[in-house]
N, C-alpha and C. Protein backbone atom coordinates (compact mmCIF):
# COMPACT_ATOMS: atom_id res chain seq x y z
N UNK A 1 -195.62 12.08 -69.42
CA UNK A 1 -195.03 11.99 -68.10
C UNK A 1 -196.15 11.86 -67.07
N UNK A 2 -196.42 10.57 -65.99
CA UNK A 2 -197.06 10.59 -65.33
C UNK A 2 -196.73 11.51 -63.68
N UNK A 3 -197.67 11.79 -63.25
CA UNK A 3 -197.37 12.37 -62.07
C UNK A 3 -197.94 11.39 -60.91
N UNK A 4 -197.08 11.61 -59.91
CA UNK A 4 -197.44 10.54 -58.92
C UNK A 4 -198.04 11.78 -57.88
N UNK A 5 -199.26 11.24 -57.27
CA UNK A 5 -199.61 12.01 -56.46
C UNK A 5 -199.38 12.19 -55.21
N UNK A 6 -199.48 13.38 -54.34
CA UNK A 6 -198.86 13.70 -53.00
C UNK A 6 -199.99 13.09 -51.94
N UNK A 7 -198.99 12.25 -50.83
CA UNK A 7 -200.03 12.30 -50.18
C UNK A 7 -199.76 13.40 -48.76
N UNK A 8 -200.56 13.66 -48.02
CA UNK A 8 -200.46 14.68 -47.03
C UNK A 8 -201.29 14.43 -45.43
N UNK A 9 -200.34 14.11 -44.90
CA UNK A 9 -200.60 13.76 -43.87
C UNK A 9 -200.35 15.55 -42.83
N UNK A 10 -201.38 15.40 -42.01
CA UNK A 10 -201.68 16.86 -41.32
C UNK A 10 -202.31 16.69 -40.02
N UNK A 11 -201.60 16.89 -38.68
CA UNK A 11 -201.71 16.59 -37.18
C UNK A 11 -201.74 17.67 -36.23
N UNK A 12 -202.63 18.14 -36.35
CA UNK A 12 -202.55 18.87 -35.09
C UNK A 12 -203.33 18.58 -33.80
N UNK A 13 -202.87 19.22 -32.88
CA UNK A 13 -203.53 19.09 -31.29
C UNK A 13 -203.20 19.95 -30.25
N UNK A 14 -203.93 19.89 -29.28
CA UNK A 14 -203.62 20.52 -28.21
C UNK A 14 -203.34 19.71 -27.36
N UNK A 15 -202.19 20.22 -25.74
CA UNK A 15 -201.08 18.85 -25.64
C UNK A 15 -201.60 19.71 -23.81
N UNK A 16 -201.64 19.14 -22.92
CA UNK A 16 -201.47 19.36 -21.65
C UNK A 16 -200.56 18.54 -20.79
N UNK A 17 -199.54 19.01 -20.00
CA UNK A 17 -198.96 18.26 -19.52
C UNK A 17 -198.21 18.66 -18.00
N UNK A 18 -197.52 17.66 -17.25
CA UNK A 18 -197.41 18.07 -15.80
C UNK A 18 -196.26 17.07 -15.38
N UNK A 19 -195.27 17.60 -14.95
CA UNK A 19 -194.19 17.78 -14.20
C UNK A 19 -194.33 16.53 -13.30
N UNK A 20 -193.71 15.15 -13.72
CA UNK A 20 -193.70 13.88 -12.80
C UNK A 20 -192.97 13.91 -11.13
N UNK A 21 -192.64 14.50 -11.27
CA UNK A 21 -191.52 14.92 -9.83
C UNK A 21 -191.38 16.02 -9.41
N UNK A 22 -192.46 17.34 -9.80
CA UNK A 22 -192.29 18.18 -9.05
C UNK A 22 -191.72 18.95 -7.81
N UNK A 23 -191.27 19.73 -7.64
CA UNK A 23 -190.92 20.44 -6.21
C UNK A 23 -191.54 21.41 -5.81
N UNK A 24 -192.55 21.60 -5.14
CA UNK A 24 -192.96 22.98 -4.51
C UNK A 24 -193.34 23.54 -3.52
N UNK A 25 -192.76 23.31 -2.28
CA UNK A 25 -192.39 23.31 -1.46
C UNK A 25 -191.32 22.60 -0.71
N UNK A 26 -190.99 23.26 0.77
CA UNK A 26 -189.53 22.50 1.69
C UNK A 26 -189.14 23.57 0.98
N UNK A 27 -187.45 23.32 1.51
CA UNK A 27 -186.51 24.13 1.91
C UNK A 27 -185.52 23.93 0.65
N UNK A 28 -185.50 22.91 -0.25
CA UNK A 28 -184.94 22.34 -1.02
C UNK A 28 -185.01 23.16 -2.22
N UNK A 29 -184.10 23.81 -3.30
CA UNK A 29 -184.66 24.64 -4.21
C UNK A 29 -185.50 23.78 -5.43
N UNK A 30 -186.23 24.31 -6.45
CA UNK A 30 -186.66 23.44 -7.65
C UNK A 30 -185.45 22.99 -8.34
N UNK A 31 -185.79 21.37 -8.33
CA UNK A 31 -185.04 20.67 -9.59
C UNK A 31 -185.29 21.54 -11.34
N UNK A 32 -183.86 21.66 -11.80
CA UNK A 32 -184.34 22.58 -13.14
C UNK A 32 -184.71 21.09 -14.08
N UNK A 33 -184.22 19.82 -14.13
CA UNK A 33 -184.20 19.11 -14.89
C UNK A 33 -185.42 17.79 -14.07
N UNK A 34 -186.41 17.40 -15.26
CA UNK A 34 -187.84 17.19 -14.62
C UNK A 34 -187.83 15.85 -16.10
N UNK A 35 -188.57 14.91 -15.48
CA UNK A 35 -189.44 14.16 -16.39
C UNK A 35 -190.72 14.30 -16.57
N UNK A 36 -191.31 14.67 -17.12
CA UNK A 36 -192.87 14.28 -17.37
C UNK A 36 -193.85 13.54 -18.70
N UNK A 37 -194.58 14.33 -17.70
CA UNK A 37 -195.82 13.22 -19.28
C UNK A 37 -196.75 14.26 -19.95
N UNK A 38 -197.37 13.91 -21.16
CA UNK A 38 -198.14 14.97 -21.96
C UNK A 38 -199.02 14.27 -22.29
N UNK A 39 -199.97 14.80 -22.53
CA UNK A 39 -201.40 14.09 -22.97
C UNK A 39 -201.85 15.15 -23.99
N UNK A 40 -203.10 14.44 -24.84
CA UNK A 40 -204.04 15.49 -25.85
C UNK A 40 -204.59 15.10 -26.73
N UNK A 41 -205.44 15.97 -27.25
CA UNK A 41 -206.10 15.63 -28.11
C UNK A 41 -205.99 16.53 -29.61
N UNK A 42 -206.61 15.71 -30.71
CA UNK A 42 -206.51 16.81 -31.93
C UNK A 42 -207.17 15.78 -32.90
N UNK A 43 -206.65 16.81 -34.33
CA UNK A 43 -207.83 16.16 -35.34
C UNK A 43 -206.45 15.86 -36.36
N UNK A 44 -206.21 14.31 -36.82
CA UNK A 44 -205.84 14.15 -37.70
C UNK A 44 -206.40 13.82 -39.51
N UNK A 45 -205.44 14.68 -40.67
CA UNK A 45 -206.43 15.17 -42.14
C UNK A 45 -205.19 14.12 -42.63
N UNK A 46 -206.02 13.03 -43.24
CA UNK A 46 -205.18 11.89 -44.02
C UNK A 46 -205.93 11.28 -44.66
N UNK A 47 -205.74 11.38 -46.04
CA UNK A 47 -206.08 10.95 -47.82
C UNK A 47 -208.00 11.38 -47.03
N UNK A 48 -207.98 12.73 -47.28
CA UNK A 48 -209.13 13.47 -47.23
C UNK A 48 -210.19 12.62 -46.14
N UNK A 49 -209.12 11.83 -45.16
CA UNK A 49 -210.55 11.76 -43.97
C UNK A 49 -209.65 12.35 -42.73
N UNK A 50 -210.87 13.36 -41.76
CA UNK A 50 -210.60 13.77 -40.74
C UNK A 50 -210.72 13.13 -39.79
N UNK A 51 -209.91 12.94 -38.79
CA UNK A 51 -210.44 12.25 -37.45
C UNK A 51 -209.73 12.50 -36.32
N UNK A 52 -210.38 12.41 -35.72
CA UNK A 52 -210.33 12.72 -33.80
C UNK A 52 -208.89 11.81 -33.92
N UNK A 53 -207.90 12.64 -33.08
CA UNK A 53 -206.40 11.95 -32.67
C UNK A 53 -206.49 11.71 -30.78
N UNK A 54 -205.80 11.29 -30.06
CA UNK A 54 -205.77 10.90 -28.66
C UNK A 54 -204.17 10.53 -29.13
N UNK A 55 -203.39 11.84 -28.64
CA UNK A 55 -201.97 11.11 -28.23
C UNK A 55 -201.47 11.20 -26.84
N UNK A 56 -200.61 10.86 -26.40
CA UNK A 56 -200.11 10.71 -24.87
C UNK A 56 -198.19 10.46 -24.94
N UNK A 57 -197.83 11.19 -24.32
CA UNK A 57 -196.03 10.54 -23.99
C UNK A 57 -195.21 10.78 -22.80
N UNK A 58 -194.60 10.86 -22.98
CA UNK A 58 -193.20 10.95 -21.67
C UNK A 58 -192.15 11.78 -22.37
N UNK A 59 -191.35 12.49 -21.32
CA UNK A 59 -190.44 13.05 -21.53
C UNK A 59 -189.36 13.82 -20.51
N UNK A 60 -188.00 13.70 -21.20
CA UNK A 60 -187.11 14.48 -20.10
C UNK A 60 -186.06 15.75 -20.40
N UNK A 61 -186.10 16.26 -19.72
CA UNK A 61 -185.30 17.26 -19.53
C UNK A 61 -184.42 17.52 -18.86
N UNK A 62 -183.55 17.80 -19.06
CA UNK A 62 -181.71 18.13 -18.52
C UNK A 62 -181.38 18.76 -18.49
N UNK A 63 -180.59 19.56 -17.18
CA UNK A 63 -180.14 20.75 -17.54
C UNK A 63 -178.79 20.33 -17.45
N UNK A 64 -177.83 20.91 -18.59
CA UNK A 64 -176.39 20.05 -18.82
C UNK A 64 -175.40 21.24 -18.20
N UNK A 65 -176.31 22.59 -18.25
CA UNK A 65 -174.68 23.93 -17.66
C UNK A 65 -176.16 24.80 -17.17
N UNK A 66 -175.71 26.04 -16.63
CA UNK A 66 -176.81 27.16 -16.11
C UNK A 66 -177.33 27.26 -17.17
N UNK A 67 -177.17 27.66 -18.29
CA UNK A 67 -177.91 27.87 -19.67
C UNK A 67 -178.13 27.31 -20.79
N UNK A 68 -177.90 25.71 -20.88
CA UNK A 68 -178.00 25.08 -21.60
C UNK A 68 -179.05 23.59 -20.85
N UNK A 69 -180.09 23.17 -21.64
CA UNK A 69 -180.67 21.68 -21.28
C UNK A 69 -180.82 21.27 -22.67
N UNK A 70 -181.29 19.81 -22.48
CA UNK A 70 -181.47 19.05 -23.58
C UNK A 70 -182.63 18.31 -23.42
N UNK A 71 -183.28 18.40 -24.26
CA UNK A 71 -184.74 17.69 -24.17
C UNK A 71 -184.77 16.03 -24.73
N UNK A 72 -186.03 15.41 -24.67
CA UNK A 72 -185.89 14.28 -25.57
C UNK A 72 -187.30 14.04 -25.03
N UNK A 73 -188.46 13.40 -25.73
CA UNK A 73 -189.71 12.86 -25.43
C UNK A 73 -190.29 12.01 -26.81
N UNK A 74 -191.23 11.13 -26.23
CA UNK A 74 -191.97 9.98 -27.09
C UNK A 74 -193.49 10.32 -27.12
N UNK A 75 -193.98 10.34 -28.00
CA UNK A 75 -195.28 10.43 -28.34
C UNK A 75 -196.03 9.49 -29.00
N UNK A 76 -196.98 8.81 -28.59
CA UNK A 76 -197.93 7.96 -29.50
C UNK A 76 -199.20 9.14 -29.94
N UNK A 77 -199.44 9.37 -31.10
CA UNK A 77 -201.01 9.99 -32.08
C UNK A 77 -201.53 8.46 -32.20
N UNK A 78 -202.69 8.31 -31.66
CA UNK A 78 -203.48 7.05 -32.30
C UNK A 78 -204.72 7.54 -32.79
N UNK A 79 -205.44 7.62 -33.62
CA UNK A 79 -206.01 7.31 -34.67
C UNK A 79 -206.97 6.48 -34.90
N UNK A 80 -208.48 6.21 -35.54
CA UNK A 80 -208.44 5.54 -36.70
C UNK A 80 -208.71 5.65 -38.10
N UNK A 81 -208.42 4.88 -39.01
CA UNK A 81 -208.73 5.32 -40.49
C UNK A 81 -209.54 4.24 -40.54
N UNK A 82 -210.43 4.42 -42.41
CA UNK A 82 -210.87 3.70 -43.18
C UNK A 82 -209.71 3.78 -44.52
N UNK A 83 -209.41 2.00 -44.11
CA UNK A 83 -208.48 2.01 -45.40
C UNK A 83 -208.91 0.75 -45.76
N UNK A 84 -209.19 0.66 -47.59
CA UNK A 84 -209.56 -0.42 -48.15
C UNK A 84 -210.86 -0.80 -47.56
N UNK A 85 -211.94 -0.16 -46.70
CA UNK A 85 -212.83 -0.95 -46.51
C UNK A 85 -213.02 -1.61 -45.21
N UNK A 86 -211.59 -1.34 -44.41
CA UNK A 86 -211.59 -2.01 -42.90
C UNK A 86 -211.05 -0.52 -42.40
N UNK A 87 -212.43 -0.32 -40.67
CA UNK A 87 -211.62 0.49 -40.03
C UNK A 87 -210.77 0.31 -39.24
N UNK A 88 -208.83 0.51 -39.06
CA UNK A 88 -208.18 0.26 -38.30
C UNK A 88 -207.66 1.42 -37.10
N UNK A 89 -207.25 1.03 -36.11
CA UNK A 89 -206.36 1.97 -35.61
C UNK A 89 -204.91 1.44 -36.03
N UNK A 90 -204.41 3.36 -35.95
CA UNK A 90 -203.36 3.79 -35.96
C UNK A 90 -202.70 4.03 -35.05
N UNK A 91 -201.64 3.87 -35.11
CA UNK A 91 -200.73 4.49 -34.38
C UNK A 91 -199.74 4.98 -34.61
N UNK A 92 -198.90 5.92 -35.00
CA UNK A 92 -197.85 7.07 -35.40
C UNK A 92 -196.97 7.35 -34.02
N UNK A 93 -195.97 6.88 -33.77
CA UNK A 93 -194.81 6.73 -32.83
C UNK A 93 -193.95 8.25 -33.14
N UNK A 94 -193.94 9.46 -32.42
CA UNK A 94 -193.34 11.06 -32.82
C UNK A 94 -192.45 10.69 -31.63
N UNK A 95 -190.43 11.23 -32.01
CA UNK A 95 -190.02 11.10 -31.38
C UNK A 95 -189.17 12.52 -31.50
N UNK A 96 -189.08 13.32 -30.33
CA UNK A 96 -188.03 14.72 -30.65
C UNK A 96 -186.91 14.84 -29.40
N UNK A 97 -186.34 15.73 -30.00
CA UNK A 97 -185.04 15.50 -29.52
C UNK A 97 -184.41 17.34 -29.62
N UNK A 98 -184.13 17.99 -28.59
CA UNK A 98 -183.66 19.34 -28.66
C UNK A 98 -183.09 19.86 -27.61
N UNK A 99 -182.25 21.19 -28.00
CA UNK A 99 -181.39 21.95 -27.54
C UNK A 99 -181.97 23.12 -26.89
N UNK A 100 -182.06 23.32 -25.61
CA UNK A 100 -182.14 25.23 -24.91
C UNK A 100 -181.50 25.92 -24.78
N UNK A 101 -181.35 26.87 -25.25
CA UNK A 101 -180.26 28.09 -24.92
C UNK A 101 -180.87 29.16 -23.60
N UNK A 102 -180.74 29.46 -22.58
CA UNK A 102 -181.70 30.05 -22.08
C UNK A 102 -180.39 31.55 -21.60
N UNK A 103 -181.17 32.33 -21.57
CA UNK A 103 -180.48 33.48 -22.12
C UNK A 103 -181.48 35.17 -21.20
């Protein structure tokens, strides 16, 4: 019985990000539901080479009742590898999608 081997792809980073439409100040209260953008950096571990990641995205938030929002944001991780002998960039498209209960 042959075994096929695993491959393992492994992403981490640290992500900073800031509020496209802010409110903070005037008379007007804060918007609870905000778009913004995220930026960062990290080290992506794929078929045993490490390398420096640079991702960046957008994203929004909704608030649908007092205690409930819904999220949704796009992320590009770009990358590059050595594969076969040519170094390329990557790019890995992360897309999420979630629920708040706030309580």
């Amino acid at each position: 019985m042959t075994r096929t081997p695993t491959i393992l792809l492994l992403a981490l980073a640290t992500l900073g990000g800031a509020d496209a439409f802010a409110q903070t100040s005037g008379q007007k209260p804060a918007n609870a539901s905000a778009v913004y953008v995220i930026a960062g950096i990290g080290s992506t571990d794929f078929i045993s080479q490490k390398k420096q990641t640079i991702n960046f995205g957008l994203g929004m938030r909704v608030l649908v009742r007092d205690r409930l929002s819904v999220q949704v944001d796009i992320r590009d991780h770009v990358y590059s590898l050595d594969l076969l002998g040519e170094n390329t960039s990557t790019n890995n498209v992360e897309f999420t999608a979630g629920l708040s209960w706030y309580f």
